[in-house]
Protein backbone atom coordinates (compact mmCIF):
# COMPACT_ATOMS: atom_id res chain seq x y z
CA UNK A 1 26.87 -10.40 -6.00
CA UNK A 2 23.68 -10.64 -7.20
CA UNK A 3 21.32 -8.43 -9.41
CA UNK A 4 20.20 -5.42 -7.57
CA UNK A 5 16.78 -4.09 -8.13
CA UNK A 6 16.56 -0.75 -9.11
CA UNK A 7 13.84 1.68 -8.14
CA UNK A 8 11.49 2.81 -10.53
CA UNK A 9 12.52 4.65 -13.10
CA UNK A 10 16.61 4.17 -12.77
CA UNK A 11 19.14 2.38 -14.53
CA UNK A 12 22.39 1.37 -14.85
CA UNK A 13 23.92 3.69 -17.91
CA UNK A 14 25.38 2.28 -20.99
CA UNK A 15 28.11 3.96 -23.38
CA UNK A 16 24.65 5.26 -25.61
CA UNK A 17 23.76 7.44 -22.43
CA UNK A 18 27.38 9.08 -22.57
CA UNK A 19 26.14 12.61 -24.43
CA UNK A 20 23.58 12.94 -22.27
CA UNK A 21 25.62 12.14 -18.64
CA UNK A 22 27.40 14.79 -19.75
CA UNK A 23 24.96 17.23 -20.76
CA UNK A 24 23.84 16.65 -17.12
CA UNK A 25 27.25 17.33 -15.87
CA UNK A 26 27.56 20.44 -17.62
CA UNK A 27 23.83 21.20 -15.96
CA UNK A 28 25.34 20.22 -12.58
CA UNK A 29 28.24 22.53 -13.01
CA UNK A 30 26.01 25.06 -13.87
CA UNK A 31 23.78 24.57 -10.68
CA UNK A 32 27.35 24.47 -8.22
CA UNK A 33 28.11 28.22 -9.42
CA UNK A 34 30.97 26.55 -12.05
CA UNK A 35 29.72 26.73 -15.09
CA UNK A 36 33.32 27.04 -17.27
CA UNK A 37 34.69 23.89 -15.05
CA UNK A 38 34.16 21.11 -17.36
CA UNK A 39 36.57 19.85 -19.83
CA UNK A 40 35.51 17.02 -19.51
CA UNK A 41 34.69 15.10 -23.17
CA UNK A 42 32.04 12.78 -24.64
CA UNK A 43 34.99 10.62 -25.67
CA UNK A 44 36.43 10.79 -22.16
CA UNK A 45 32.86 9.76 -20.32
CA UNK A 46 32.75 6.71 -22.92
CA UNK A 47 36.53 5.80 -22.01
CA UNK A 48 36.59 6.04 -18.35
CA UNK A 49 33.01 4.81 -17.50
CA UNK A 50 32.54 2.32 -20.73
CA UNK A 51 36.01 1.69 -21.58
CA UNK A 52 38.05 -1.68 -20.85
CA UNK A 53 39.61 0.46 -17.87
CA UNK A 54 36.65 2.08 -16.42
CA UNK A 55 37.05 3.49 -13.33
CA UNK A 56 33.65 5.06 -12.48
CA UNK A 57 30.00 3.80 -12.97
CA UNK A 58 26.92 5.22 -13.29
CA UNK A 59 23.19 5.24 -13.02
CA UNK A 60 20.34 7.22 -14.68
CA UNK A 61 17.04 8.52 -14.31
CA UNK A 62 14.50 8.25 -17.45
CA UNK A 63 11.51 9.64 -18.19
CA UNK A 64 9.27 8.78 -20.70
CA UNK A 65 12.70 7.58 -22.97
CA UNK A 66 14.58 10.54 -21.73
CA UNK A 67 17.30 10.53 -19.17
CA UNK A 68 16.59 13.32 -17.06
CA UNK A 69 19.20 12.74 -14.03
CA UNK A 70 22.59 11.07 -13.01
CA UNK A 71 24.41 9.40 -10.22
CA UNK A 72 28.79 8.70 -11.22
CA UNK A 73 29.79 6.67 -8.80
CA UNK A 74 33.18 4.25 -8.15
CA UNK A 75 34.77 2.13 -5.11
CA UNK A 76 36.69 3.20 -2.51
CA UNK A 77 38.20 1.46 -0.16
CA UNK A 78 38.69 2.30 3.74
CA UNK A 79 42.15 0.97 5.24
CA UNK A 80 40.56 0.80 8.31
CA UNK A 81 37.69 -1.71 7.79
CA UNK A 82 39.36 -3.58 5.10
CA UNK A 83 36.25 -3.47 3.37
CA UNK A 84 35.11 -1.11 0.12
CA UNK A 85 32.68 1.25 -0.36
CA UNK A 86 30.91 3.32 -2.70
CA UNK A 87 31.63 7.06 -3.48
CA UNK A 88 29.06 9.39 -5.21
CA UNK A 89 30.93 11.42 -7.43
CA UNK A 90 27.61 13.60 -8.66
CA UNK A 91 24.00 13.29 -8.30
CA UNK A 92 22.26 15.53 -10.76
CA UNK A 93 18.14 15.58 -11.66
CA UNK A 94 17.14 18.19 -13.95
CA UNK A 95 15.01 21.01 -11.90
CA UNK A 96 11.56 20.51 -13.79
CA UNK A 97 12.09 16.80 -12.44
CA UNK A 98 13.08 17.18 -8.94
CA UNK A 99 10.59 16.20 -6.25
CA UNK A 100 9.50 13.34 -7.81
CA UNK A 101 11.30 10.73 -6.38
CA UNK A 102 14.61 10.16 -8.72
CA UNK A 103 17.41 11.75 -5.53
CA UNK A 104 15.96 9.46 -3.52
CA UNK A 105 15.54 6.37 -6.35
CA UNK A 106 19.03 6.90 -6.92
CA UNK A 107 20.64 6.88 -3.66
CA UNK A 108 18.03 3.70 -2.69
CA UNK A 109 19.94 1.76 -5.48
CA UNK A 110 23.46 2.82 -4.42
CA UNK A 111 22.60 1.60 -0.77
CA UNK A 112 21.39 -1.37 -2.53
CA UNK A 113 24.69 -1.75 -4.83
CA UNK A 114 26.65 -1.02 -1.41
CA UNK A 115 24.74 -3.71 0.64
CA UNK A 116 24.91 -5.89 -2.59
CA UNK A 117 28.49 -6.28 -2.76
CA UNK A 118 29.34 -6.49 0.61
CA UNK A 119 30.38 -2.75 1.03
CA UNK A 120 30.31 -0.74 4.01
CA UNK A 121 30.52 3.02 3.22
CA UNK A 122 28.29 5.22 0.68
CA UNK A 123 30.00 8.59 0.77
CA UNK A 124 29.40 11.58 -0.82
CA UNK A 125 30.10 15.84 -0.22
CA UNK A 126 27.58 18.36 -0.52
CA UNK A 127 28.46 22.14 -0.89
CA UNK A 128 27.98 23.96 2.40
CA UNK A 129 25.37 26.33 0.45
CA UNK A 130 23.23 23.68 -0.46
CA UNK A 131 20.81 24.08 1.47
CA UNK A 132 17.83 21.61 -0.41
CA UNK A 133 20.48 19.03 -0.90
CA UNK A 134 21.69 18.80 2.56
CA UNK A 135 17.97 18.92 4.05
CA UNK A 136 17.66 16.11 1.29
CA UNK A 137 20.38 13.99 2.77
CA UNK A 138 19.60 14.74 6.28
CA UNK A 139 16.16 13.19 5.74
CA UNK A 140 17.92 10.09 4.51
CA UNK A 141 19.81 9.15 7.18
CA UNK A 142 22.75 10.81 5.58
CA UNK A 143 25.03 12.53 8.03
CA UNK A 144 28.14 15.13 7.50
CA UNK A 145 31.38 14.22 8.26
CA UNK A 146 32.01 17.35 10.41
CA UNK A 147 35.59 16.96 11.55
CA UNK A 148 36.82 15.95 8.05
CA UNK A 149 37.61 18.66 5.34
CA UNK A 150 38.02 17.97 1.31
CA UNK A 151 41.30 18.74 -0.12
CA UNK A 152 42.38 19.14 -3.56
CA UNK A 153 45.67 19.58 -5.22
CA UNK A 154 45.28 20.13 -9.14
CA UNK A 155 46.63 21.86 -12.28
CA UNK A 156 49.50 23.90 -11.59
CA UNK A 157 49.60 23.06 -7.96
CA UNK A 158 49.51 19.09 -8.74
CA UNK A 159 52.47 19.79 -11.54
CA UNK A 160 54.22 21.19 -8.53
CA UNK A 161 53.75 18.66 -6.14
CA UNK A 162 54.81 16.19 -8.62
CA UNK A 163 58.12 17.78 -9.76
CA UNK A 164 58.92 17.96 -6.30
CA UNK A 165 62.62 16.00 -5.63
């Protein structure tokens, strides 16, 4: 693995960025219609993408000294290749910054990560109503998954499915 060059513009987060990748979480949840679904913590960001046992990475997008977007990401790994790849957890650019290049900055240097480290897969979801964002990905070379659907178990479901005996 060697050093990957970033676009323009992006870079890899450090522990001082946690406030603010959350702030633009928040903002994301906000955007996806969910705007009470975050309990997620400063302390919590700092542990699981900073910590000795991170499990997620990210990048950011500054302007002028100010982050002004996010991309979380971790490894995956597909049984069927043998081979890892890269999940995007959230991509996020604050509206009065969009169009300018940083969605596409961003996933240019997870392709780049990807390709870097010998991955094979950069996967991500989109919301059905998101119409911009799938145009977006479209455009890319990104294509849906159509046959596959997302599931979830959490809260009291997960509790459930983990008493089960």
């Amino acid at each position: 693995m060697g050093i990957v060059e970033l676009p323009a513009g992006i870079r890899v987060a450090t522990v001082d960025d946690a406030a603010d990748i959350l702030r633009l979480v928040r903002e994301l949840a906000i955007y996806e219609r969910e705007p009470d679904a975050v309990t997620n913590t400063q302390d919590l960001v700092e542990r699981w993408l900073f910590g000795d046992d991170a499990v997620a990475s990210a990048l950011v997008a500054e302007l002028d000294g100010r982050v002004v977007g996010v991309a979380v990401w971790y490894r995956s790994y597909s049984t069927w290749t043998g081979v890892p790849g890269l999940y995007l957890e959230d991509l996020f650019v604050e509206p009065e910054h969009r169009g300018h290049g940083f969605g596409k900055a961003f996933l240019v240097a997870l392709a780049r990560i990807a390709l870097d480290r010998g991955y094979q897969r950069f996967e991500w979801v989109v919301l059905d109503w998101n119409t911009p964002a799938i145009e977006f990905y479209d455009a890319l070379g990104g294509r849906p998954m159509e046959q596959w659907k997302t599931y979830r178990v959490e809260g009291d479901r997960l509790a459930a499915l983990g008493a089960v005996r």
